[in-house]
Protein backbone atom coordinates (compact mmCIF):
# COMPACT_ATOMS: atom_id res chain seq x y z
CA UNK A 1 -16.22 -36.55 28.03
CA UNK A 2 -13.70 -34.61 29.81
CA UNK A 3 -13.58 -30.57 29.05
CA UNK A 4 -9.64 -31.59 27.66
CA UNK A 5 -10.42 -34.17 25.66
CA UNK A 6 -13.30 -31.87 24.06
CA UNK A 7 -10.97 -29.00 23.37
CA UNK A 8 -8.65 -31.32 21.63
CA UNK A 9 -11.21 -32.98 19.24
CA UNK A 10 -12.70 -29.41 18.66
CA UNK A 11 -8.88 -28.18 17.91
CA UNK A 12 -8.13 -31.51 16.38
CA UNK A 13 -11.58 -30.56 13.71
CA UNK A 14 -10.61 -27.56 13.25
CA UNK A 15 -7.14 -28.16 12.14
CA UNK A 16 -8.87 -30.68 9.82
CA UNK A 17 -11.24 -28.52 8.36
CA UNK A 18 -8.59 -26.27 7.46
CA UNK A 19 -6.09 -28.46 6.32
CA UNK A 20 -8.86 -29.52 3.91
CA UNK A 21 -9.55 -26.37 2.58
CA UNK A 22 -6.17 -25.24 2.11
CA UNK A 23 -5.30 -28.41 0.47
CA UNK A 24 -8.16 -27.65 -2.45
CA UNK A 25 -8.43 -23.81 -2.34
CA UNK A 26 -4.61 -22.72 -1.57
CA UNK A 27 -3.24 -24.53 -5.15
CA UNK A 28 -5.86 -22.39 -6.97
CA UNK A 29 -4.89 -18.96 -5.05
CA UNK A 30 -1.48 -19.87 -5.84
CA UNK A 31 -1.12 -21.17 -9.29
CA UNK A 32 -4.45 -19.22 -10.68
CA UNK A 33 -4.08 -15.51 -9.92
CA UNK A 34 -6.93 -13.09 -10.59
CA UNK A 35 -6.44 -11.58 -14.45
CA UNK A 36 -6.53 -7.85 -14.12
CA UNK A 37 -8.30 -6.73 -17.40
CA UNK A 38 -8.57 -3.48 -19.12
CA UNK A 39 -11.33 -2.37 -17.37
CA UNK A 40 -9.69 -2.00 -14.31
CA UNK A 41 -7.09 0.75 -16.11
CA UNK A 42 -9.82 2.80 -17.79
CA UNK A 43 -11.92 3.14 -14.76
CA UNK A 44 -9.06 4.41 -12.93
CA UNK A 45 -8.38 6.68 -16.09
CA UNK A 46 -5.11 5.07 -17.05
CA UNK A 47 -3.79 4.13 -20.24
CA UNK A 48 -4.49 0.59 -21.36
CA UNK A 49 -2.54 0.96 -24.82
CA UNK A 50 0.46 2.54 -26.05
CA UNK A 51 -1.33 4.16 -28.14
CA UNK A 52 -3.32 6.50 -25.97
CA UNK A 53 0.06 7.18 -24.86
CA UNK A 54 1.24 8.02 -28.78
CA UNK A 55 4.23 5.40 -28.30
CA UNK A 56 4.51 3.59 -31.47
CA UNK A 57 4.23 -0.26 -31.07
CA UNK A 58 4.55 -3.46 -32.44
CA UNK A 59 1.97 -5.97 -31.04
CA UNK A 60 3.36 -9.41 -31.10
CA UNK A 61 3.17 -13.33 -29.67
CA UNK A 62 5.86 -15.61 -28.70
CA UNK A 63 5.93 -19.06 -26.90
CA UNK A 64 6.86 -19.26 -23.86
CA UNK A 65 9.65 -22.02 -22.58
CA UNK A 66 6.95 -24.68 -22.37
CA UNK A 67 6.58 -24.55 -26.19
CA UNK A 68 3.12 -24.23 -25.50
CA UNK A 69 2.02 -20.89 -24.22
CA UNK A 70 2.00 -18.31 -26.40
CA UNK A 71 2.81 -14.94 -24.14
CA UNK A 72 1.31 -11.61 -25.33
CA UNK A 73 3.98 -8.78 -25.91
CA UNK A 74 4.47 -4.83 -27.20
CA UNK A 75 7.67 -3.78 -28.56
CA UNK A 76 7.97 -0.27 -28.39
CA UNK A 77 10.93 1.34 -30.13
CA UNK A 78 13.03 4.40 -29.58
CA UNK A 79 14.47 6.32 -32.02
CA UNK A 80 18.50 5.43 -32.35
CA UNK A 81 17.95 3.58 -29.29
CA UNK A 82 21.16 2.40 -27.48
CA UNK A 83 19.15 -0.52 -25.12
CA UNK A 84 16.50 -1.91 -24.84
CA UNK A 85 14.41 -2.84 -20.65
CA UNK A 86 12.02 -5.47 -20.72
CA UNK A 87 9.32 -4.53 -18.04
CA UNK A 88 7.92 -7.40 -15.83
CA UNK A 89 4.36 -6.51 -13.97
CA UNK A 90 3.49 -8.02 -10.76
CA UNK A 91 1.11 -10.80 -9.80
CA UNK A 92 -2.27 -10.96 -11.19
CA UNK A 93 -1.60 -7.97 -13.60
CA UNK A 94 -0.65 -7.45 -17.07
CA UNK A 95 1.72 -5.61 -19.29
CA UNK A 96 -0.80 -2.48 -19.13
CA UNK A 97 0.43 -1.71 -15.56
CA UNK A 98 4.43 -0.38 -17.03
CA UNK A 99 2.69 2.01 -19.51
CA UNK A 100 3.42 5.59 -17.93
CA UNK A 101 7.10 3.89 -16.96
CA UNK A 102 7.24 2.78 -20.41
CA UNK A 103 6.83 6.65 -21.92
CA UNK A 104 9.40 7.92 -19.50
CA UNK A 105 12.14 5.39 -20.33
CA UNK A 106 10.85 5.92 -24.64
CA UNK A 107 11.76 9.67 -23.77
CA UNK A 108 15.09 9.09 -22.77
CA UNK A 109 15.78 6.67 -26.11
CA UNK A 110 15.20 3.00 -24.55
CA UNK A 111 13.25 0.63 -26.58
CA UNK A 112 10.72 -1.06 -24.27
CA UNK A 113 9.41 -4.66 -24.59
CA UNK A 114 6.47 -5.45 -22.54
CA UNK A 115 5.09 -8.61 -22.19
CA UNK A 116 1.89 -11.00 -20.19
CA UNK A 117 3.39 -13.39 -17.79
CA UNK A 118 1.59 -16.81 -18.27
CA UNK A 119 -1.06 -17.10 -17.17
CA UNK A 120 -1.63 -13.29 -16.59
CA UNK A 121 -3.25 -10.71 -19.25
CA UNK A 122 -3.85 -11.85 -22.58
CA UNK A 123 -0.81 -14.76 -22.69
CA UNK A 124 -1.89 -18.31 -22.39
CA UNK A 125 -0.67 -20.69 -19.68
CA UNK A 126 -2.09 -22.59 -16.84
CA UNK A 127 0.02 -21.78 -13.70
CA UNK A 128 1.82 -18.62 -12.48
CA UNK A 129 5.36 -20.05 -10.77
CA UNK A 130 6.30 -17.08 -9.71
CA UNK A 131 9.48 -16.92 -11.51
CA UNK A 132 10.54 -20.72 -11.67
CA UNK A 133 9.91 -21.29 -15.11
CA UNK A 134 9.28 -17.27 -15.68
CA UNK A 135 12.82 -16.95 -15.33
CA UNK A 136 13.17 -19.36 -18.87
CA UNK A 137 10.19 -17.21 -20.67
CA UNK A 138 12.72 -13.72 -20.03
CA UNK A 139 15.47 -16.00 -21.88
CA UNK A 140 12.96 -17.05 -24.50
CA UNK A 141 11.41 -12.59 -24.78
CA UNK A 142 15.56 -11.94 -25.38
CA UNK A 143 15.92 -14.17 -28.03
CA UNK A 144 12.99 -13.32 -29.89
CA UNK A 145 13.37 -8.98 -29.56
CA UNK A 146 17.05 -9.85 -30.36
CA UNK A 147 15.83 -11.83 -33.39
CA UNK A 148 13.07 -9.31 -34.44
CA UNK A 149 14.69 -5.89 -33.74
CA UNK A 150 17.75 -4.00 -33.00
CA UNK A 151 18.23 -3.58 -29.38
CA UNK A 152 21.59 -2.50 -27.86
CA UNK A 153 22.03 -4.05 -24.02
CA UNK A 154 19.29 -5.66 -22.20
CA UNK A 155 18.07 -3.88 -18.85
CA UNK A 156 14.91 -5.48 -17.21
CA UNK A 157 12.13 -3.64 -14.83
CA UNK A 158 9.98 -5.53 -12.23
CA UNK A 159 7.51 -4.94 -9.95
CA UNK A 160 6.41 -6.80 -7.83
CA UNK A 161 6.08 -10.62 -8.67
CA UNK A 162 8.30 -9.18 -11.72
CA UNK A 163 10.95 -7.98 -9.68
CA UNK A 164 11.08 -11.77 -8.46
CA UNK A 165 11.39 -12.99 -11.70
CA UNK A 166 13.92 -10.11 -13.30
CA UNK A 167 16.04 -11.16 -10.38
CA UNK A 168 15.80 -14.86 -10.97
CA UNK A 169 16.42 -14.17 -15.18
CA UNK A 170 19.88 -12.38 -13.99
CA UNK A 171 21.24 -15.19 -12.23
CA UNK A 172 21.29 -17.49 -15.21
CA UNK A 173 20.86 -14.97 -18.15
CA UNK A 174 24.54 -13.41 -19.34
CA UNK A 175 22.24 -10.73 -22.24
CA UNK A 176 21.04 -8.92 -18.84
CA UNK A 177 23.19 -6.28 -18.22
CA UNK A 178 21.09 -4.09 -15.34
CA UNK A 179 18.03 -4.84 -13.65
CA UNK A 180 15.61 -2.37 -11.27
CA UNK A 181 13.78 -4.71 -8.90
CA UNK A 182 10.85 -2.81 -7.43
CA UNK A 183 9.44 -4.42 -4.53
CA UNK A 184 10.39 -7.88 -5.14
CA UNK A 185 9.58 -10.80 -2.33
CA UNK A 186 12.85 -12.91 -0.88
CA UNK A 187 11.67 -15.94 -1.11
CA UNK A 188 8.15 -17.76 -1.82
CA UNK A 189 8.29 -19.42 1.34
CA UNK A 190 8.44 -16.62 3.38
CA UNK A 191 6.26 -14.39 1.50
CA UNK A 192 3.43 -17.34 1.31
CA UNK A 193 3.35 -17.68 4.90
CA UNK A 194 3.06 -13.62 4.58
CA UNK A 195 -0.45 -13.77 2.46
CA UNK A 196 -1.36 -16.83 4.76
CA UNK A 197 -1.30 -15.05 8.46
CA UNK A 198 -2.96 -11.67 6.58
CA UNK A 199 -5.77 -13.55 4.54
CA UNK A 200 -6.44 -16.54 7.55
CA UNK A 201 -5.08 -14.76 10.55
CA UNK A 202 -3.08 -18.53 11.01
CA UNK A 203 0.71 -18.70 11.05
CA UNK A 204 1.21 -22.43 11.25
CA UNK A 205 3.96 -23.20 8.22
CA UNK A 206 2.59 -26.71 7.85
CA UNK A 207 -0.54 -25.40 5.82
CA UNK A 208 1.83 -23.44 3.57
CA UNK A 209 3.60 -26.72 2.95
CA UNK A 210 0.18 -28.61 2.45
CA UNK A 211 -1.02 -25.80 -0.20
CA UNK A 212 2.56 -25.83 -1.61
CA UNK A 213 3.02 -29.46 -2.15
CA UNK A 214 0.14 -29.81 -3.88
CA UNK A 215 0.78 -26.67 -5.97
CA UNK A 216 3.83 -28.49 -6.77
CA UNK A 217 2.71 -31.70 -8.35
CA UNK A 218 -0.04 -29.68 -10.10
CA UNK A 219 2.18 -27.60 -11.84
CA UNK A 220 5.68 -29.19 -11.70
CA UNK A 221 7.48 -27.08 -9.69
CA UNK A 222 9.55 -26.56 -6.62
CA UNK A 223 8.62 -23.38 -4.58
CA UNK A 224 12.07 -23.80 -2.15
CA UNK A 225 14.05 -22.66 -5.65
CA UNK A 226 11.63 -20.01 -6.22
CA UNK A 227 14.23 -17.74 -4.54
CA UNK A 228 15.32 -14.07 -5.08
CA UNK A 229 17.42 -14.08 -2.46
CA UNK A 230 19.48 -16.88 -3.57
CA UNK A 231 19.52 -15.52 -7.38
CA UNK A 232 21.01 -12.52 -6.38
CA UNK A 233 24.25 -14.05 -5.18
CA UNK A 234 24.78 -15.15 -8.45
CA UNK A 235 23.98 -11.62 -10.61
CA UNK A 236 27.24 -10.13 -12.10
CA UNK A 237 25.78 -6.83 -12.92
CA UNK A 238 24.15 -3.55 -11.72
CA UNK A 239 20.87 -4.27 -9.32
CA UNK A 240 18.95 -1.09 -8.22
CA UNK A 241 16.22 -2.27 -5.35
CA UNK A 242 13.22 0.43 -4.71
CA UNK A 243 10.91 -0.58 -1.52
CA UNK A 244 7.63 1.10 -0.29
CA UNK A 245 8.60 1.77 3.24
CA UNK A 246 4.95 1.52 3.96
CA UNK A 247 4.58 -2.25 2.06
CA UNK A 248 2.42 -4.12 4.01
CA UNK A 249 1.96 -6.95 1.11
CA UNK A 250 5.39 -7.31 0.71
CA UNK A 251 7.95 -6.42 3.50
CA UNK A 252 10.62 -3.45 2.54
CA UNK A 253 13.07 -5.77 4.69
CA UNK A 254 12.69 -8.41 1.80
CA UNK A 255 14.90 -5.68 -0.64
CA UNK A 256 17.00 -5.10 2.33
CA UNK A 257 18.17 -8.61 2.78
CA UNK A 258 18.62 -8.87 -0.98
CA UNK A 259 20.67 -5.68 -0.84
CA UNK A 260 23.19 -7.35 1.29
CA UNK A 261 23.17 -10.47 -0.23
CA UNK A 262 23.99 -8.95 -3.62
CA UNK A 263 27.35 -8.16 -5.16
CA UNK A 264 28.40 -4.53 -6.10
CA UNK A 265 27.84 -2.46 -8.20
CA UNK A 266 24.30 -2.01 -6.09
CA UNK A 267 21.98 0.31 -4.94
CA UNK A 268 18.73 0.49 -2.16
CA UNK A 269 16.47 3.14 -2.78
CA UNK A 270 13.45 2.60 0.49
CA UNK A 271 11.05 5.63 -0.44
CA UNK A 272 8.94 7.34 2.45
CA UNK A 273 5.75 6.95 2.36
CA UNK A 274 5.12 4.40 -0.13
CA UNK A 275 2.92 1.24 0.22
CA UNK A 276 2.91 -2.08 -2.32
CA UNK A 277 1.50 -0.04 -5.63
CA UNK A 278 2.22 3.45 -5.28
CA UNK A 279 5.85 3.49 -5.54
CA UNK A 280 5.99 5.73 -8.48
CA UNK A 281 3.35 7.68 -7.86
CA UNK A 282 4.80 9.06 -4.24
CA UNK A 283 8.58 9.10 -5.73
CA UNK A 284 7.15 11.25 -8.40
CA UNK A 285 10.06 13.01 -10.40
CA UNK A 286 12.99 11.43 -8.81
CA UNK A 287 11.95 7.94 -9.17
CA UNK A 288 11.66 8.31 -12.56
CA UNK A 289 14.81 10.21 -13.04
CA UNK A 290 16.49 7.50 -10.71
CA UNK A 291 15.86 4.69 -12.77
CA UNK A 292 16.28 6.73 -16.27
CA UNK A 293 19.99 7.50 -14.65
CA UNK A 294 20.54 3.53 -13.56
CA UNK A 295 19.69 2.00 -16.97
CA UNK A 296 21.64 5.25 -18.96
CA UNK A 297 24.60 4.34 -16.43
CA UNK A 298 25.08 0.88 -17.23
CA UNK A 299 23.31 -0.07 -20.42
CA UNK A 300 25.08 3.14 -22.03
């Protein structure tokens, strides 16, 4: 056997190999994220209830738009609120994550609803989609704070994988009237292909497309509509981006694009210093005065 023909049935195995385990372990990274539980916030020493935080709460359920999965929320009112944002956490995390937000914007009179993505927290579901059918579930939390309680104009937070979805909710939802997208990905091709040359070091788009296929027909999807960037051309109302400059899980250029893809009234906000999940923590006063002032502007 000639030293060629070796190297292409070693590359030719290889590519095999890989194929194979992308096709059976991709589906699960993608669909199945890691639940973050409780422990993780009290070993960290952050709050995991509003309670610790002395926010009154309701603690309710309501079903997602599959009919089936019921989604695990906290309603916490304002006294003579005027709105009402519905935070969205990021991928693999739960609704404990937009606690300390959650006090700020309850000090400045906004009624907060937090809520589990499916799949995530303490909400049921099989598959995360990563906003295709998330984007339904923010229709289906409006309807039922709307029904329960008294909430002025509708502003939604994200971070994150919620950023994704808040954006995707605006394009099709007319009861949002602002949304704050915090470090939201463009599109879920691009930002698979991302994970996929940081986790395997391989930037060959055809195993994307064999993970995402399959992810696909397990979960009745289609990740080319699972698209940010595309939502945002069709949002009538105020959109505040905020960006790590230092993201390396999710590129600040992402926001960017968006920025310029979006219609006005807008605003970019790309904070020094900042990776993926310290955004509030290095923008310190001003990024919570920043979004106080965006939702008080237009959800006044």
């Amino acid at each position: 056997m000639s030293l060629l023909l070796f190297l292409i049935l070693t590359l030719l195995g290889f590519l095999l190999t890989v194929s194979a385990l992308v096709f059976v372990i991709g589906p699960i990274m993608v669909l199945n994220p890691r639940r973050r539980g409780e422990e993780f916030y009290r070993e960290r020493g952050l709050p995991t209830s509003p309670a610790q935080l002395r926010l009154p709460y309701e603690y309710f359920h309501f079903l997602a738009s599959d009919g089936i999965s019921r989604l695990s929320a906290w309603f916490i009112p304002a006294p003579n609120a005027h709105a009402t944002v519905i935070c969205l956490h990021g991928v693999g995390d739960n609704k404990m994550s937009g606690l300390l937000l959650a006090k700020v914007l309850h000090g400045h009179g906004f009624n907060v609803l937090m809520y589990d993505s499916r799949a995530h927290g303490e909400s049921g579901g099989r598959y995360c989609t990563y906003g295709y059918h998330e984007k339904h579930d923010v229709q289906i939390a409006i309807y039922e704070v709307q029904k329960k309680f008294t909430t002025g104009k509708i502003g939604l937070f994200g971070t994150s994988m919620g950023a994704a979805i808040a954006l995707q909710a605006a394009g099709i939802e007319p009861r949002i009237a602002a949304v704050a997208a915090e470090a939201s990905f463009a599109t879920l091709r691009e930002i698979t292909v991302d994970y996929q040359k940081r986790l395997m070091r391989l930037p060959w788009h055809f195993l994307r497309n064999i993970s995402m296929k399959r992810s696909e027909a397990i979960a009745h999807f289609r990740h080319r509509e699972v698209s940010p960037l595309e939502a945002v051309k069709n949002i009538r109302v105020p959109v505040f981006f905020i960006h790590g400059m230092n993201d390396t899980f999710i590129k600040h250029e992402y926001s960017e694009q968006m920025y310029a893809a979006a219609g006005e009234p807008k605003e970019l906000w790309l904070v020094e210093g900042a990776n993926h999940n310290n955004v509030h923590d290095i923008g310190g006063a001003a990024y919570e005065e920043r979004i106080v002032r965006f939702f008080k502007t237009h959800l006044s």
